[in-house]
Protein backbone atom coordinates (compact mmCIF):
# COMPACT_ATOMS: atom_id res chain seq x y z
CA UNK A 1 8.52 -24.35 -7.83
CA UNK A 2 10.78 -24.07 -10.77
CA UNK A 3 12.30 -20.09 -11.58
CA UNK A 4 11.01 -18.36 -14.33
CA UNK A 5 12.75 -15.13 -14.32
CA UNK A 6 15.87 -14.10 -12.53
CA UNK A 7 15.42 -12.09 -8.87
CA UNK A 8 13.62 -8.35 -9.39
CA UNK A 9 17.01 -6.42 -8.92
CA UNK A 10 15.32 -4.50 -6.36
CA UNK A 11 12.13 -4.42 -4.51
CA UNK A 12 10.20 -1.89 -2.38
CA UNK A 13 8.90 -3.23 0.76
CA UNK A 14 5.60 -1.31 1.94
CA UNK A 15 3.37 -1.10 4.85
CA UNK A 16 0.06 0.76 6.10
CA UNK A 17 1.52 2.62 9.39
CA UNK A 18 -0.06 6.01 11.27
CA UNK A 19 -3.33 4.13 11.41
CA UNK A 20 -4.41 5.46 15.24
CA UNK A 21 -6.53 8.50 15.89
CA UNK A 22 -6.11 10.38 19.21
CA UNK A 23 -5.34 7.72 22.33
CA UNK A 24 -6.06 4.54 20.02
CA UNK A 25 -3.47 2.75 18.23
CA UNK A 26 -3.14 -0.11 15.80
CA UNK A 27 0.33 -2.00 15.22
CA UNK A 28 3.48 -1.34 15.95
CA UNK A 29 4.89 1.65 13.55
CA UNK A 30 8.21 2.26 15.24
CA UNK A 31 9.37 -1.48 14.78
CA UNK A 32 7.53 -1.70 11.57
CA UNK A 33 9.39 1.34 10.12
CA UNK A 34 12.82 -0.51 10.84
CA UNK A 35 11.70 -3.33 8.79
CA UNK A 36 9.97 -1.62 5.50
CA UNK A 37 11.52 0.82 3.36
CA UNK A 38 8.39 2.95 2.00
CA UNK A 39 5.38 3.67 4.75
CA UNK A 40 1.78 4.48 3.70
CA UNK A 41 0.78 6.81 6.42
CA UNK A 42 -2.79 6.99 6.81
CA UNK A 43 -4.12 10.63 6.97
CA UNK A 44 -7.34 11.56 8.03
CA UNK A 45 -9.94 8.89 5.97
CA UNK A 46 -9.83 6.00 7.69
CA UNK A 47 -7.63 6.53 10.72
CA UNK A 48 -4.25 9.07 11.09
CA UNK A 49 -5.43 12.74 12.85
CA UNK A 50 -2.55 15.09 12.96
CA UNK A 51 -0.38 13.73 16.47
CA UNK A 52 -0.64 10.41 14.16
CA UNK A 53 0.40 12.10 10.75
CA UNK A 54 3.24 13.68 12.72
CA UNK A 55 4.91 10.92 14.71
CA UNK A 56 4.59 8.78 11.65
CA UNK A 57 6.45 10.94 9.39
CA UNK A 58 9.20 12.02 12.23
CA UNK A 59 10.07 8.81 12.82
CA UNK A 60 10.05 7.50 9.14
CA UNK A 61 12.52 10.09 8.54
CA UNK A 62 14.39 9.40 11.03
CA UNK A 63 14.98 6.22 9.55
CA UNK A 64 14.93 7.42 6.02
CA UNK A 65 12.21 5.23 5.05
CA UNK A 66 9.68 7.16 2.33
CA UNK A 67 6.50 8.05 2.63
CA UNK A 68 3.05 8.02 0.61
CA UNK A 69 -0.43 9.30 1.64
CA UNK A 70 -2.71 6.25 2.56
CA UNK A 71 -5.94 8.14 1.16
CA UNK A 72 -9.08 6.58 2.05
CA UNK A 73 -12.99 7.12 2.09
CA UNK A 74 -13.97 9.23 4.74
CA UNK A 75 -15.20 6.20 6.65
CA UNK A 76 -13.64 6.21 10.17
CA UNK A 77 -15.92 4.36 11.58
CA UNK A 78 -16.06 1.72 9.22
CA UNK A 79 -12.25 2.15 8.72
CA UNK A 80 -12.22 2.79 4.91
CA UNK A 81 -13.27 -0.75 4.25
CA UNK A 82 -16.54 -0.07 2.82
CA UNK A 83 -17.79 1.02 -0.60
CA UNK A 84 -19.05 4.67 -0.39
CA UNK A 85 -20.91 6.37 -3.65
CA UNK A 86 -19.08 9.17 -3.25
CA UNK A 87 -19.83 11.88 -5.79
CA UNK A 88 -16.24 12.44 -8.02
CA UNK A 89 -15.85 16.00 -7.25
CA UNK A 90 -16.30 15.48 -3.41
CA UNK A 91 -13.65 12.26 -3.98
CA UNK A 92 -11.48 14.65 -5.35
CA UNK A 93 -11.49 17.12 -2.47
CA UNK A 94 -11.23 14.16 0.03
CA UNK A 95 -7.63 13.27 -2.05
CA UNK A 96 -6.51 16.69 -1.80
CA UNK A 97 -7.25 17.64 1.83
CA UNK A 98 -6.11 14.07 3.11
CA UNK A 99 -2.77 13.86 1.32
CA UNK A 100 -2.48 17.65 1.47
CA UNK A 101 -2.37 17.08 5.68
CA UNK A 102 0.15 14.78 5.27
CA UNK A 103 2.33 16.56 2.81
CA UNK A 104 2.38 19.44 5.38
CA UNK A 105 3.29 17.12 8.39
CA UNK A 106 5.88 15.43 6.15
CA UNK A 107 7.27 19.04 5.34
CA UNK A 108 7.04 20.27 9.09
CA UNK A 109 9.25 16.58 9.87
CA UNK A 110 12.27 17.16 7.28
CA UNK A 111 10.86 14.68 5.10
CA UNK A 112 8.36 14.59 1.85
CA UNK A 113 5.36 12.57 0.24
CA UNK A 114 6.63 10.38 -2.44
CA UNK A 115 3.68 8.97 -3.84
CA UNK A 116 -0.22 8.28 -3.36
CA UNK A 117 -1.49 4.64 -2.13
CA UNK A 118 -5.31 4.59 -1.67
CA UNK A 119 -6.79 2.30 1.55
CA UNK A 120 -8.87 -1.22 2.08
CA UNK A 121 -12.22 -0.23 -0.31
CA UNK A 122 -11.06 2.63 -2.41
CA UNK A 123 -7.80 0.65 -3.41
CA UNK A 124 -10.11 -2.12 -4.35
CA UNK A 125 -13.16 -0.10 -6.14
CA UNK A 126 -10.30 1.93 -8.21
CA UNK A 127 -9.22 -1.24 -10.18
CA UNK A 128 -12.82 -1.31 -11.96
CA UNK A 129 -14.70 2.33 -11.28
CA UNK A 130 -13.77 4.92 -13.79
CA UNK A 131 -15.04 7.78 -12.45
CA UNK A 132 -14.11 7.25 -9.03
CA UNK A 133 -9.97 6.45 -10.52
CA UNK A 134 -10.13 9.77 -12.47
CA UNK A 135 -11.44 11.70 -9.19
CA UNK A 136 -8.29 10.20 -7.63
CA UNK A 137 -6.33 10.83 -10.37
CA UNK A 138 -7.11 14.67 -10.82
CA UNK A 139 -6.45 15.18 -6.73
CA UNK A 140 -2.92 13.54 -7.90
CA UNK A 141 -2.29 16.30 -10.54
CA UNK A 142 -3.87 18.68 -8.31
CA UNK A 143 -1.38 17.94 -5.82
CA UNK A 144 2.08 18.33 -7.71
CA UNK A 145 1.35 15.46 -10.06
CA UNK A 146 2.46 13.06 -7.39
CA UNK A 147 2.87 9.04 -8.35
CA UNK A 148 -0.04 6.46 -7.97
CA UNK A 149 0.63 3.04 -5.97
CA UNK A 150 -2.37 0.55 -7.47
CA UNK A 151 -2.71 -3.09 -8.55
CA UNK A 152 -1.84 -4.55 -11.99
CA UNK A 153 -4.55 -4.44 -14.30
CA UNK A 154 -6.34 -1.58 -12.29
CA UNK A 155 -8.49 1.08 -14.43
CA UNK A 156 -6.54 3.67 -12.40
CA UNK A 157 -3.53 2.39 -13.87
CA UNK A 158 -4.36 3.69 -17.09
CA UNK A 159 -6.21 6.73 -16.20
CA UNK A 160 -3.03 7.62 -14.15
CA UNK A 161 -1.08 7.09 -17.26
CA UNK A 162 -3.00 8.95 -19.57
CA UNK A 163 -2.45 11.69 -17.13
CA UNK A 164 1.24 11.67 -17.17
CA UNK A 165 1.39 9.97 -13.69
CA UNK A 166 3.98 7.51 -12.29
CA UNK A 167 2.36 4.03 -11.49
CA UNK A 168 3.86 1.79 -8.79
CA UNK A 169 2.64 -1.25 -9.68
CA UNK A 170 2.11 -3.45 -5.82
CA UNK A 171 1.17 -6.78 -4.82
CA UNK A 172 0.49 -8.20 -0.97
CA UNK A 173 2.79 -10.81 0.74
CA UNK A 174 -0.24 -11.11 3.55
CA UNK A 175 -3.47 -11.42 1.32
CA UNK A 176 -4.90 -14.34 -0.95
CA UNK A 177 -5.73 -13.66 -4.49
CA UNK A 178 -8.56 -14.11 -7.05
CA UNK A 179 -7.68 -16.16 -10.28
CA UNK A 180 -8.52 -12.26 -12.24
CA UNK A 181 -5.68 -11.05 -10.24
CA UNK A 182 -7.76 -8.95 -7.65
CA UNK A 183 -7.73 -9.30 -3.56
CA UNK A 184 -10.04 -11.83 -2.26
CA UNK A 185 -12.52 -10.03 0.08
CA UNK A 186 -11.81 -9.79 3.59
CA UNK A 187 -15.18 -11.68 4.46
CA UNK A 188 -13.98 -14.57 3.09
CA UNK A 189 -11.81 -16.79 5.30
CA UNK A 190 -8.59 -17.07 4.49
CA UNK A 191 -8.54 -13.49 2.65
CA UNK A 192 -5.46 -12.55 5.14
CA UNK A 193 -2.77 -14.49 5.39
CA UNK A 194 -1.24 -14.93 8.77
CA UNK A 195 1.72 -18.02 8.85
CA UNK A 196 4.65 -17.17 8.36
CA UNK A 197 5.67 -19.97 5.70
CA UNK A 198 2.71 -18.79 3.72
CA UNK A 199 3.89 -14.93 4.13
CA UNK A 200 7.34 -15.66 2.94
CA UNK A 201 6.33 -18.07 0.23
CA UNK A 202 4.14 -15.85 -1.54
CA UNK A 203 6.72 -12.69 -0.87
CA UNK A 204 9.37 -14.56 -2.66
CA UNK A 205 7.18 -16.16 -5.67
CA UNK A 206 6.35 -12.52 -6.08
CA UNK A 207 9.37 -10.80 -6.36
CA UNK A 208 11.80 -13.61 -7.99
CA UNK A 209 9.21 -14.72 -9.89
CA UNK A 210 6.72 -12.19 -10.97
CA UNK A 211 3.80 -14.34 -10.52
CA UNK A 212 1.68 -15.68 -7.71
CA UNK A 213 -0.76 -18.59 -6.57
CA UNK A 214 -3.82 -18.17 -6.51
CA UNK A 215 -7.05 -19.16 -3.58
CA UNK A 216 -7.82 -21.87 -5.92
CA UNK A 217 -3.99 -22.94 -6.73
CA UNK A 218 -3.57 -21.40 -10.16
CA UNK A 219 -0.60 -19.33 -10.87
CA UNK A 220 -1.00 -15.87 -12.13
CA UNK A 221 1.56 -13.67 -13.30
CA UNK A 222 1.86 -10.31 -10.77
CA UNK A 223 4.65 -7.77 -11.87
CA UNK A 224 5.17 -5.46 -9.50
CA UNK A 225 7.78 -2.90 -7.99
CA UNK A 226 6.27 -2.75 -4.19
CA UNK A 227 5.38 -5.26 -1.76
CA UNK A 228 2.90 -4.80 0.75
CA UNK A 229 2.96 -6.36 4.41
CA UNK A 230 0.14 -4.88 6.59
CA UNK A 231 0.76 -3.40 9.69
CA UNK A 232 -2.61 -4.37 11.38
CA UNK A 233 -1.85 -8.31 11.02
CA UNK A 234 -1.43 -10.50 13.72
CA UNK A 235 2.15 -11.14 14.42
CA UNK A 236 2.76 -8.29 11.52
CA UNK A 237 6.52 -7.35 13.15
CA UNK A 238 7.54 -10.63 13.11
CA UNK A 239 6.36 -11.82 9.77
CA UNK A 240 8.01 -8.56 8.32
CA UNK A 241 11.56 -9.53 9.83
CA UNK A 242 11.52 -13.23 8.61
CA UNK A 243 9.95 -11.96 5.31
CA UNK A 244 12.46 -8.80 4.75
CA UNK A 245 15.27 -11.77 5.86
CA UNK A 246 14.27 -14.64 3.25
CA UNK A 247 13.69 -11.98 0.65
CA UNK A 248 17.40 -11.15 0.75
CA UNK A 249 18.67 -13.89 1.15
CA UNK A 250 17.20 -14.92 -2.09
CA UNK A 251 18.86 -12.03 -3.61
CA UNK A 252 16.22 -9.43 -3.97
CA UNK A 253 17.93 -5.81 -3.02
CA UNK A 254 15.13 -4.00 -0.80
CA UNK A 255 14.84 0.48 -1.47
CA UNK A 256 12.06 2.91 -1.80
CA UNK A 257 10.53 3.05 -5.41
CA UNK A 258 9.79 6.22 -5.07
């Protein structure tokens, strides 16, 4: 693939950690958290109750990774991955008390809440839904006028804007995309990507290049600041080492955006 653009001169590297609720778990946070250099800690929605919220944030301190609050519907059972018609207001509240827990955990740990990265359906319905992305972004003003992590081309994006917000624009080493530049659904196969060559492929067209292929082989420009690697993928440790590896070696100088 020829080079378009010179290496990003830096690059966050992100993933969705703190996603276990009482004696479950999911992933593997502590080994995860020596990869990545920002970690969405999920807090309440979709997984994350407060032992979660706590170890999460103690040990990304410890490492001096950042954190952001990895809102989500109130959907535990369905883990934040489906579409609830939630009314504004009540999204709103949801924002605050969710990233609110965290930001006290995070406080009680040493450490703070950087930034704001919604979960699985939210993220997705915020890059179209109006009402739903200013809900989201009044609980972000409400909150200490804390950053927004969203997808290019979002609505949110410039609702957050208009607001005064910070936007971390992200994009996802591990999942395919749509030739509009969205997520391709997790019901359709090959939605997550789980080989390594693929991972690190798509990692580095991203950040050296500022673009990325799409399902149906098209390229699509994607510029971002963050990266995304999910912490619930199979082999998701691994693929974050050889990943954090090629993407250095390529140049591309890995820190917290936020």
């Amino acid at each position: 693939m020829p080079s378009h653009a010179s290496p990003a001169l830096s690059l966050d590297l992100n993933a969705d950690l703190g996603e276990g609720w009482g004696d479950w778990s999911m992933g593997d946070d502590a080994a995860m958290l020596d990869v990545v250099t920002t970690a969405n800690v999920a807090c309440g929605g979709h997984a994350g109750d407060g032992g979660t919220m706590r170890a999460a944030c103690r040990a990304a301190a410890a490492r001096g990774v950042a954190i952001t609050a990895h809102v989500a519907y109130p959907d535990l059972q369905g883990f934040g991955r489906r579409f609830v018609d939630i009314a504004p207001s009540d999204l709103t509240d949801q924002v605050v008390v969710q990233a609110g827990a965290l930001q006290a955990m995070a406080r009680a740990e040493g450490t703070a809440v950087r930034g704001v990265k919604p979960h699985g359906a939210l993220y997705n319905t915020l890059a179209h839904h109006e009402a739903q992305a200013g809900a989201v972004v009044r609980a972000l003003t409400e909150l200490g006028d804390l950053p927004l992590v969203a997808a290019p081309g979002a609505v949110a994006v410039g609702v957050a804007e208009e607001a005064g917000l910070e936007v971390v624009l992200e994009g996802f080493a591990d999942r395919a995309y749509l030739p509009d530049g969205t997520l391709t659904p997790r019901r359709v196969p090959g939605a997550v990507l789980t080989e390594a060559s693929a991972v690190t492929a798509q990692a580095l067209a991203i950040a050296t290049e500022q673009r990325v292929r799409t399902a149906d082989g098209e390229w699509i420009p994607l510029p971002v600041r963050s990266l995304c690697l999910h912490g619930d993928t199979p082999g998701a440790v691994s693929l974050a080492r050889t990943v954090r590896a090629a993407l250095e070696d390529a140049g591309v100088r890995l820190q917290a955006v936020l």
